[in-house]
C-alpha atoms as a PDB file:
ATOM      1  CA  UNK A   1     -29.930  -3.261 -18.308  1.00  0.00           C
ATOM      2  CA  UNK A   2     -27.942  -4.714 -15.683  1.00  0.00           C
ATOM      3  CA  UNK A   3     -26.291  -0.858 -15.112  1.00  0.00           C
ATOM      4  CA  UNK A   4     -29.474   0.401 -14.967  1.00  0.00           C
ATOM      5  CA  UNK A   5     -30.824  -1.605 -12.310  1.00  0.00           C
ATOM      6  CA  UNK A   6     -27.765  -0.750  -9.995  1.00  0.00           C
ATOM      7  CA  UNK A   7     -28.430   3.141 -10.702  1.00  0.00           C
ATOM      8  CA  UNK A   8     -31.490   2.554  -9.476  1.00  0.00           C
ATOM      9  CA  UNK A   9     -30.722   0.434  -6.289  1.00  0.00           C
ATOM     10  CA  UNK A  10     -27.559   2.959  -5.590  1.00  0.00           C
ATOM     11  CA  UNK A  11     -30.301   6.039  -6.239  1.00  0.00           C
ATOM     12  CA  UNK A  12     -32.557   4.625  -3.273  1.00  0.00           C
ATOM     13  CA  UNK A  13     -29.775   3.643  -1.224  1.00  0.00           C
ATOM     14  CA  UNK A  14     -28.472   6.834  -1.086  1.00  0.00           C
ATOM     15  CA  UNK A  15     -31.881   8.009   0.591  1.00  0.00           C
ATOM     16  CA  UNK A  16     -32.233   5.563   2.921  1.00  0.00           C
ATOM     17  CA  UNK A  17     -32.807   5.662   6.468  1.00  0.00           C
ATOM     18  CA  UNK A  18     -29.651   4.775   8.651  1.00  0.00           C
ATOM     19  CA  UNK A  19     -28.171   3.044   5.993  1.00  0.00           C
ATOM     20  CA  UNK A  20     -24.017   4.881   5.646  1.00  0.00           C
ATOM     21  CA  UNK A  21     -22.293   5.687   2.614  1.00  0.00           C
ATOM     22  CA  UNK A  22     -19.302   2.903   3.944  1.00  0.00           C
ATOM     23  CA  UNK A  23     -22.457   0.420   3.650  1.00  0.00           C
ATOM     24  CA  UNK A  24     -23.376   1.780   0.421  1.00  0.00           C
ATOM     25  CA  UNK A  25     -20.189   1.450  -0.845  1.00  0.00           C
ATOM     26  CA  UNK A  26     -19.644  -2.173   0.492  1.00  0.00           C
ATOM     27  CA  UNK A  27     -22.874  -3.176  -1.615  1.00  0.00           C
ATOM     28  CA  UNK A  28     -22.541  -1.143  -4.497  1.00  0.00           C
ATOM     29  CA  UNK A  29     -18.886  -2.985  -5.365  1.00  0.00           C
ATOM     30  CA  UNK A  30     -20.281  -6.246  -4.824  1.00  0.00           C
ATOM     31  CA  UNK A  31     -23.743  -5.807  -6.692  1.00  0.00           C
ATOM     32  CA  UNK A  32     -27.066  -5.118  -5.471  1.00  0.00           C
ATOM     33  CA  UNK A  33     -28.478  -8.352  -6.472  1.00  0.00           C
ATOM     34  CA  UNK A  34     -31.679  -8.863  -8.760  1.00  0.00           C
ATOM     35  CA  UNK A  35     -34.277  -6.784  -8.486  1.00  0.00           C
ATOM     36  CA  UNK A  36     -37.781  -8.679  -8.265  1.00  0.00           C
ATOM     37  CA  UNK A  37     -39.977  -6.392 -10.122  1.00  0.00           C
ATOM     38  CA  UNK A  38     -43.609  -8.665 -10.013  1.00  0.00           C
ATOM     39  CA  UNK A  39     -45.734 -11.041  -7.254  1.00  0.00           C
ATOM     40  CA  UNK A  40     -45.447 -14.168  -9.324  1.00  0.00           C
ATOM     41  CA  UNK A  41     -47.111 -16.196  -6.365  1.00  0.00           C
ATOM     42  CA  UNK A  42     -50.358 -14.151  -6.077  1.00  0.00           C
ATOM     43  CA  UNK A  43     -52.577 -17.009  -7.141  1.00  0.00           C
ATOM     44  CA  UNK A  44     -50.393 -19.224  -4.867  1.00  0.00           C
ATOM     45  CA  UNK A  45     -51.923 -20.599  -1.317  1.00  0.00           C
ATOM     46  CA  UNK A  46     -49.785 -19.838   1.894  1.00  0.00           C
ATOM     47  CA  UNK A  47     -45.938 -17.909   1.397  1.00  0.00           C
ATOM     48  CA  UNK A  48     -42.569 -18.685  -0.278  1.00  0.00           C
ATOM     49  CA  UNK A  49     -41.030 -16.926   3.267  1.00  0.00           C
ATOM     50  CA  UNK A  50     -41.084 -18.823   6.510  1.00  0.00           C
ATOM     51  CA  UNK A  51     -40.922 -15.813   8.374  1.00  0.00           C
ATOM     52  CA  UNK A  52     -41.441 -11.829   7.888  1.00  0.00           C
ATOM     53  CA  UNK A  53     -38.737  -9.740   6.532  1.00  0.00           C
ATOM     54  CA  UNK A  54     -36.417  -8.476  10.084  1.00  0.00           C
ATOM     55  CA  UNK A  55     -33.352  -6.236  10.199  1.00  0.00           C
ATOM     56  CA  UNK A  56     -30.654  -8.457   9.619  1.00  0.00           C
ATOM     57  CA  UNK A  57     -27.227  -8.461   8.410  1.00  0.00           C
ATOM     58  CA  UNK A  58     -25.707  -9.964   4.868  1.00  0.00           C
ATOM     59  CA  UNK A  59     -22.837 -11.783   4.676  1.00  0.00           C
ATOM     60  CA  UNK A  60     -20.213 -11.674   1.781  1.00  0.00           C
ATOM     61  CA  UNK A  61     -17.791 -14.159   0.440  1.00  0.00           C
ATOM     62  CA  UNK A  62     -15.203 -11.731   0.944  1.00  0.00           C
ATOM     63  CA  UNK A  63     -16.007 -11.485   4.518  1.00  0.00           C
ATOM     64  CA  UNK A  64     -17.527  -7.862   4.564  1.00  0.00           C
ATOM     65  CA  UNK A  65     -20.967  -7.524   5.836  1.00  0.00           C
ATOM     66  CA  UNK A  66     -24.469  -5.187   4.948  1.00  0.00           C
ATOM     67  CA  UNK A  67     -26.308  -4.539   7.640  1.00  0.00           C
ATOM     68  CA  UNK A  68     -29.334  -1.994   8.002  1.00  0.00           C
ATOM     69  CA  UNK A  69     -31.481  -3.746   5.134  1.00  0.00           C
ATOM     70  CA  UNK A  70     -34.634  -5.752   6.310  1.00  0.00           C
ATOM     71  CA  UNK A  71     -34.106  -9.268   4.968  1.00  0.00           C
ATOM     72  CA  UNK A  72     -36.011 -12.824   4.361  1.00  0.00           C
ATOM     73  CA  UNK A  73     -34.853 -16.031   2.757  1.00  0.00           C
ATOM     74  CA  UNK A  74     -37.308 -17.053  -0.312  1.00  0.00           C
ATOM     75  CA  UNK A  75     -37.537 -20.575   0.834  1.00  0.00           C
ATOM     76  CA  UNK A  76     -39.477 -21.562  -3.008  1.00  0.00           C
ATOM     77  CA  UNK A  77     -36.708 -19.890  -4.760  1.00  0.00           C
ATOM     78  CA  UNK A  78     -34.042 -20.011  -2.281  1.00  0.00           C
ATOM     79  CA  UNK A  79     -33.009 -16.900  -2.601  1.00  0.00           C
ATOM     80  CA  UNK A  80     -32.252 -13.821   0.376  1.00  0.00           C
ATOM     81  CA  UNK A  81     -34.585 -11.184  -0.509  1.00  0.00           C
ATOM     82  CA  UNK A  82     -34.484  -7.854   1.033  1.00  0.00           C
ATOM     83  CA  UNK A  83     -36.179  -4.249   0.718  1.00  0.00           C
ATOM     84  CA  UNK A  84     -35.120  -0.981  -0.411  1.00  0.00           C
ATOM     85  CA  UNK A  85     -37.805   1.701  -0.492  1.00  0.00           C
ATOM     86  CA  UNK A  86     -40.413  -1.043  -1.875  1.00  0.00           C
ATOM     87  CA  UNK A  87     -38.459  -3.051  -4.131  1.00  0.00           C
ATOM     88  CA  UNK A  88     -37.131  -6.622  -3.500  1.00  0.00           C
ATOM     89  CA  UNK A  89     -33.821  -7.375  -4.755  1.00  0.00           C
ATOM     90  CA  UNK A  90     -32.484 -11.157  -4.305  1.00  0.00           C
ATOM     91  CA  UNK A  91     -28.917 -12.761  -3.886  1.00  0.00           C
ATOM     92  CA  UNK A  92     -28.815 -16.551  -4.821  1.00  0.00           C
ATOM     93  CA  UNK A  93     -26.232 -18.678  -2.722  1.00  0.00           C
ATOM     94  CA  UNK A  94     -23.436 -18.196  -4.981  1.00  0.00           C
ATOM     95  CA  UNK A  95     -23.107 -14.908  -4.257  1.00  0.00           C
ATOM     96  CA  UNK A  96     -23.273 -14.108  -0.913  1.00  0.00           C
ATOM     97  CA  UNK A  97     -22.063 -16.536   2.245  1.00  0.00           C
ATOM     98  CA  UNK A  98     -25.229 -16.131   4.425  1.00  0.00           C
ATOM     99  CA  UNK A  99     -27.146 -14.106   6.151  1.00  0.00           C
ATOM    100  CA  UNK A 100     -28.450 -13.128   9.942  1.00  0.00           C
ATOM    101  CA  UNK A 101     -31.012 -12.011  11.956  1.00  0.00           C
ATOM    102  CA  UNK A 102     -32.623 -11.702  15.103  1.00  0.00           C
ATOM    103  CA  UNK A 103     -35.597 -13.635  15.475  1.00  0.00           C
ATOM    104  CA  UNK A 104     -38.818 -11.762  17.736  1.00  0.00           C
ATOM    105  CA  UNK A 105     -37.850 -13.853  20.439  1.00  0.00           C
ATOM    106  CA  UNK A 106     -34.405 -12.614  20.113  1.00  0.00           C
ATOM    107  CA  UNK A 107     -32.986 -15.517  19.288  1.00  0.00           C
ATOM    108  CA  UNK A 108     -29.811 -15.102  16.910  1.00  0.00           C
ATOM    109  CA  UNK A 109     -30.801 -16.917  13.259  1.00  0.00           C
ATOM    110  CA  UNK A 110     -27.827 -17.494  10.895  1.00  0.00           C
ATOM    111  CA  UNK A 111     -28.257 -19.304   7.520  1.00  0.00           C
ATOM    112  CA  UNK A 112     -25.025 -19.940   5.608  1.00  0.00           C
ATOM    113  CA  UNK A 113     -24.910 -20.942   1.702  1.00  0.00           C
ATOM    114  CA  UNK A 114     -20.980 -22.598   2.177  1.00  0.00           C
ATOM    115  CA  UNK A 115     -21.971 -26.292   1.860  1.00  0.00           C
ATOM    116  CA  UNK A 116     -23.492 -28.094  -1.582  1.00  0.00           C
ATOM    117  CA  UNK A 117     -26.271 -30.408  -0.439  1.00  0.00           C
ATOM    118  CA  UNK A 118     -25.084 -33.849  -1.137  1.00  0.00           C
ATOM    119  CA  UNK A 119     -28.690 -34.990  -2.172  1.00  0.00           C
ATOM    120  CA  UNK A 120     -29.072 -32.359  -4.823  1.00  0.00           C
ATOM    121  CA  UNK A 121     -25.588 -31.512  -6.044  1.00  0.00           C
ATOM    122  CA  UNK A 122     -25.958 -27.483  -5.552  1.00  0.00           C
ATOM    123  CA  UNK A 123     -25.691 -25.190  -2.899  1.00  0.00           C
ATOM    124  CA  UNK A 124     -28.758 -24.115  -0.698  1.00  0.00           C
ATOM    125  CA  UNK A 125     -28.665 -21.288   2.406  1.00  0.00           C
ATOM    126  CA  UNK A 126     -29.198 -23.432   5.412  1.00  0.00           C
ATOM    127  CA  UNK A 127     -29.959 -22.362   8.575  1.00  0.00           C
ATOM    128  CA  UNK A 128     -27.017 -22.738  11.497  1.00  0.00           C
ATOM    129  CA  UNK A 129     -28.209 -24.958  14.201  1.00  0.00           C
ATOM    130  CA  UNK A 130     -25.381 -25.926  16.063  1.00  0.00           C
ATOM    131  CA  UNK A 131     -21.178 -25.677  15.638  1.00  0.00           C
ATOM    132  CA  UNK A 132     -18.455 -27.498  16.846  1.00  0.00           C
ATOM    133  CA  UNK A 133     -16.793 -30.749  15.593  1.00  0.00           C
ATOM    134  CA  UNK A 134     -20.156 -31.530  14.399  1.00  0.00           C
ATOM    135  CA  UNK A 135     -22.432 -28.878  12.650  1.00  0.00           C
ATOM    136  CA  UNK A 136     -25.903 -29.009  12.364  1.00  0.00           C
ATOM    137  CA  UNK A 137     -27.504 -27.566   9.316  1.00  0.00           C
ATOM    138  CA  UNK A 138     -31.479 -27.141   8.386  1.00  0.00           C
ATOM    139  CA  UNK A 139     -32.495 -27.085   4.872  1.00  0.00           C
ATOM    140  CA  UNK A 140     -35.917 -25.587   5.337  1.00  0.00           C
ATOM    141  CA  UNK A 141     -37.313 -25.261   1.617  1.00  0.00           C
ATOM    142  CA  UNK A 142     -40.864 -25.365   0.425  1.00  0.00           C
ATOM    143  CA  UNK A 143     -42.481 -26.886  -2.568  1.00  0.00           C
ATOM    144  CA  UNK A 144     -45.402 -25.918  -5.051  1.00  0.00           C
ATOM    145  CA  UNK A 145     -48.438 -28.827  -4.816  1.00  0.00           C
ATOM    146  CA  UNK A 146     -52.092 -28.441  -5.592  1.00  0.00           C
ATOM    147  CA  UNK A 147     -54.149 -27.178  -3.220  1.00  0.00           C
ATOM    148  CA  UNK A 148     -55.990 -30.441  -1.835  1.00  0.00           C
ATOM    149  CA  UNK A 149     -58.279 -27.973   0.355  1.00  0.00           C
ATOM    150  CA  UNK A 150     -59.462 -26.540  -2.695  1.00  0.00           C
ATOM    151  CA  UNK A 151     -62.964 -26.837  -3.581  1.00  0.00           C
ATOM    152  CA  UNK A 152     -64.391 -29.894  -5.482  1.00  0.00           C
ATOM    153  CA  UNK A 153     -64.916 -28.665  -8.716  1.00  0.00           C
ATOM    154  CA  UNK A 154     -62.940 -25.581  -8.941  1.00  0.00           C
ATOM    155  CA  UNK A 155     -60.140 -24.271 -11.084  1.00  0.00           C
ATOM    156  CA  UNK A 156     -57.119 -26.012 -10.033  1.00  0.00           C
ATOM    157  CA  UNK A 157     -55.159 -23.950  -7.446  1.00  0.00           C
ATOM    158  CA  UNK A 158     -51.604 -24.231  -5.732  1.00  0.00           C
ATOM    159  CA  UNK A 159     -50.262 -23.964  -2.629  1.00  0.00           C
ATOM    160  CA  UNK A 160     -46.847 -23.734  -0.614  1.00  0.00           C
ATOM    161  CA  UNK A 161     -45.858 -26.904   1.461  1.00  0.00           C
ATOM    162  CA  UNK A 162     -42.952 -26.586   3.989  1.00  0.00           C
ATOM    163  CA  UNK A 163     -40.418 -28.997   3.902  1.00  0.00           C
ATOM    164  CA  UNK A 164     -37.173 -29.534   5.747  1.00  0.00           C
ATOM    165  CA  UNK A 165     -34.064 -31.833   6.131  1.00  0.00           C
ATOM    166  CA  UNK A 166     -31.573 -32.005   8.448  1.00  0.00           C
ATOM    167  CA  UNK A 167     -28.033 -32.354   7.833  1.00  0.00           C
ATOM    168  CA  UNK A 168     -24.358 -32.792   9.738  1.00  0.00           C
ATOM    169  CA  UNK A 169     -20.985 -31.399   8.506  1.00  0.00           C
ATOM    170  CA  UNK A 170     -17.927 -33.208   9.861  1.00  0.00           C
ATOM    171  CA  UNK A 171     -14.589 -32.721   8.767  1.00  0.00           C
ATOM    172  CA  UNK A 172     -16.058 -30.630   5.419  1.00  0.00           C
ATOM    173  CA  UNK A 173     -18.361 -33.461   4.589  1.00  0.00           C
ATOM    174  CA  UNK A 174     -21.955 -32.995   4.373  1.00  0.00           C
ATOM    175  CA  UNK A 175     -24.225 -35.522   5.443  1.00  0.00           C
ATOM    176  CA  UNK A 176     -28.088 -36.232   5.263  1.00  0.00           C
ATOM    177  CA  UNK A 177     -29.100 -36.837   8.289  1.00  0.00           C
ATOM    178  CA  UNK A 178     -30.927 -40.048   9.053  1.00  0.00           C
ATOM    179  CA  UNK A 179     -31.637 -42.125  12.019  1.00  0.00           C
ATOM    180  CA  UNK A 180     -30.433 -45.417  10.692  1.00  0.00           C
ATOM    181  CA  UNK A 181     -27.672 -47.380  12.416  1.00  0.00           C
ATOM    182  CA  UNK A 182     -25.404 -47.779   9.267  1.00  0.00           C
ATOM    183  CA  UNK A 183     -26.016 -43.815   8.985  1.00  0.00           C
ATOM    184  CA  UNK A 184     -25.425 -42.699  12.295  1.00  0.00           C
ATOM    185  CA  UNK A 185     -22.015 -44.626  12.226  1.00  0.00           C
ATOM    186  CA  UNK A 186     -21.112 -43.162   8.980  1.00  0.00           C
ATOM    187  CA  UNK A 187     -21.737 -39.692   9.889  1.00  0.00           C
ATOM    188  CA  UNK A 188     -20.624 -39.693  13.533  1.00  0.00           C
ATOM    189  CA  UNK A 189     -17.628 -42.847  13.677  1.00  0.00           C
ATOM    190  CA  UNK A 190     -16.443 -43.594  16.664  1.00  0.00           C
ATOM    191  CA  UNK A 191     -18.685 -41.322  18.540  1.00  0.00           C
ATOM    192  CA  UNK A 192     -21.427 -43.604  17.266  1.00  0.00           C
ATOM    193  CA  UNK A 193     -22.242 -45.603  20.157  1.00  0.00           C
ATOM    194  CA  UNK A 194     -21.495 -42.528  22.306  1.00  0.00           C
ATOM    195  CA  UNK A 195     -24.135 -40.823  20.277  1.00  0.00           C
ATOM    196  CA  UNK A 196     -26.916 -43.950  19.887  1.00  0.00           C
ATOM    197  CA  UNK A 197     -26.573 -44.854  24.052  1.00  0.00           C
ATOM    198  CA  UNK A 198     -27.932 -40.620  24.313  1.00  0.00           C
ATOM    199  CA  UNK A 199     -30.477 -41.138  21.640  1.00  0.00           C
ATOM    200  CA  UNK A 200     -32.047 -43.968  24.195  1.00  0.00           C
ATOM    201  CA  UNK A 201     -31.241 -42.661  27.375  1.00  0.00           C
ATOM    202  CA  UNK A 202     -32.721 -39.814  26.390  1.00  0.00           C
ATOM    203  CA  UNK A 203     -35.333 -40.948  24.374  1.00  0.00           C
ATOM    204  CA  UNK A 204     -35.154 -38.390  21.717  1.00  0.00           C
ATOM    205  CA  UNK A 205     -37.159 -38.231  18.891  1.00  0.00           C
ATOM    206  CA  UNK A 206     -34.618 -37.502  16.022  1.00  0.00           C
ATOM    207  CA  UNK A 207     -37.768 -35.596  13.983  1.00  0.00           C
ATOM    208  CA  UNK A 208     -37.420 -33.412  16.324  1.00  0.00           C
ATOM    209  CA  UNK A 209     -35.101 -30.203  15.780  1.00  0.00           C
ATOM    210  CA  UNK A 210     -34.554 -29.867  19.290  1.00  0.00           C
ATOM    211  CA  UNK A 211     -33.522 -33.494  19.582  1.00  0.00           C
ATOM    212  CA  UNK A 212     -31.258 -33.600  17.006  1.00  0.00           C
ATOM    213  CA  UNK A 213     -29.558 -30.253  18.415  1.00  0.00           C
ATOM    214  CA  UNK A 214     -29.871 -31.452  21.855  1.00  0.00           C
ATOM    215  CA  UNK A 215     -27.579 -34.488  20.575  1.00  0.00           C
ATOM    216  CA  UNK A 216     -25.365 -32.799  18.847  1.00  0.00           C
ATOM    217  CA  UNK A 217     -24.598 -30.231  21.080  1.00  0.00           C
ATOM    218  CA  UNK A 218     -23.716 -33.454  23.586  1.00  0.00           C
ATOM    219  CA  UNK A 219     -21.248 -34.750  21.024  1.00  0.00           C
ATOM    220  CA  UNK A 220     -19.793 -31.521  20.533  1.00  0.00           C
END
């Protein structure tokens, strides 16, 4: 079954716009990923995707890259989707090392799948905030709830709810970010009164994405 489904992705490849036979290749001897066959979120309020498929690039643990592909990250299943000549196929974090885009403001979006998330033991793509001796990471994921705008009365209905979490890599350690004295000197040591005299200078809000990056790219 499984050499059936690459025919198939390797048939369409083949007849695809832009996409070269030395990207072909690169995909084809890594695997095309799963192919997503059904909409199992039609009844579903809202989207598993935070943002519309884009052009982007996919990154491989061996450090080759696909690019030409239009791609989105499946922030219900985690998973990086992307299209081939109207089929989805997906790529869980073990088996690629990220992914990129450009977002419509042009603003360069990288999500990486390196780091296991402390809080749940397994490994989630996160987006790339900031680098440096501290890295900022965004777990943007969303969850399946009941629909509390549903009508009173009706047959019980679901909907998508966004969620995120914030968290810092230092020296290969990954921690959940939290704005807690004890935390902030676990995570950041002896720049930890460095960092907590910028948080009140500055009065940032550290619920705020472009807080926390504004702080971290100070530390940095």
């Amino acid at each position: 079954m499984k050499r059936i489904s690459l025919l198939i992705a390797i048939s369409f490849l083949m007849f695809l716009p832009g996409f070269s036979q030395a990207q072909l290749a690169v995909l084809r001897d890594n695997g095309t990923g799963n192919p997503i066959l059904t909409n199992a979120y039609r009844e579903v309020k809202g989207s598993p995707y935070f943002e519309e498929f884009k052009m982007g690039t996919i990154l491989l643990p061996n450090g080759q890259t696909v690019e030409g592909l239009q791609i989105a990250l499946n922030a219900f299943e985690n998973t990086m989707e992307y299209k081939l000549e109207g089929t989805l196929f997906s790529y869980s974090p073990e088996k690629i090392a990220g992914f990129k885009y450009d977002s419509e403001s042009g603003e360069k979006v990288e999500f990486t799948s390196e780091f296991t998330i402390p809080t749940l033991g397994k490994k989630r793509f996160m987006r790339v905030l900031e680098k440096g001796k501290y890295t900022l990471l965004l777990h943007q994921y969303k969850l399946m709830m009941d629909d509390v705008s549903a009508t009173y009365g009706a047959q019980a209905a679901k909907a998508f709810q966004n969620q995120e979490e914030f968290f810092i890599v230092k020296d290969g350690s990954v921690y959940l970010f939290k704005n807690k004295s004890k935390d902030l000197q676990q995570i950041f040591g002896e720049d930890a009164a460095r960092a907590n005299s910028i948080i009140k200078e500055q009065k940032l809000n550290l619920k705020s994405q472009a807080d926390i990056s504004r702080l971290i790219r100070q530390l940095n």
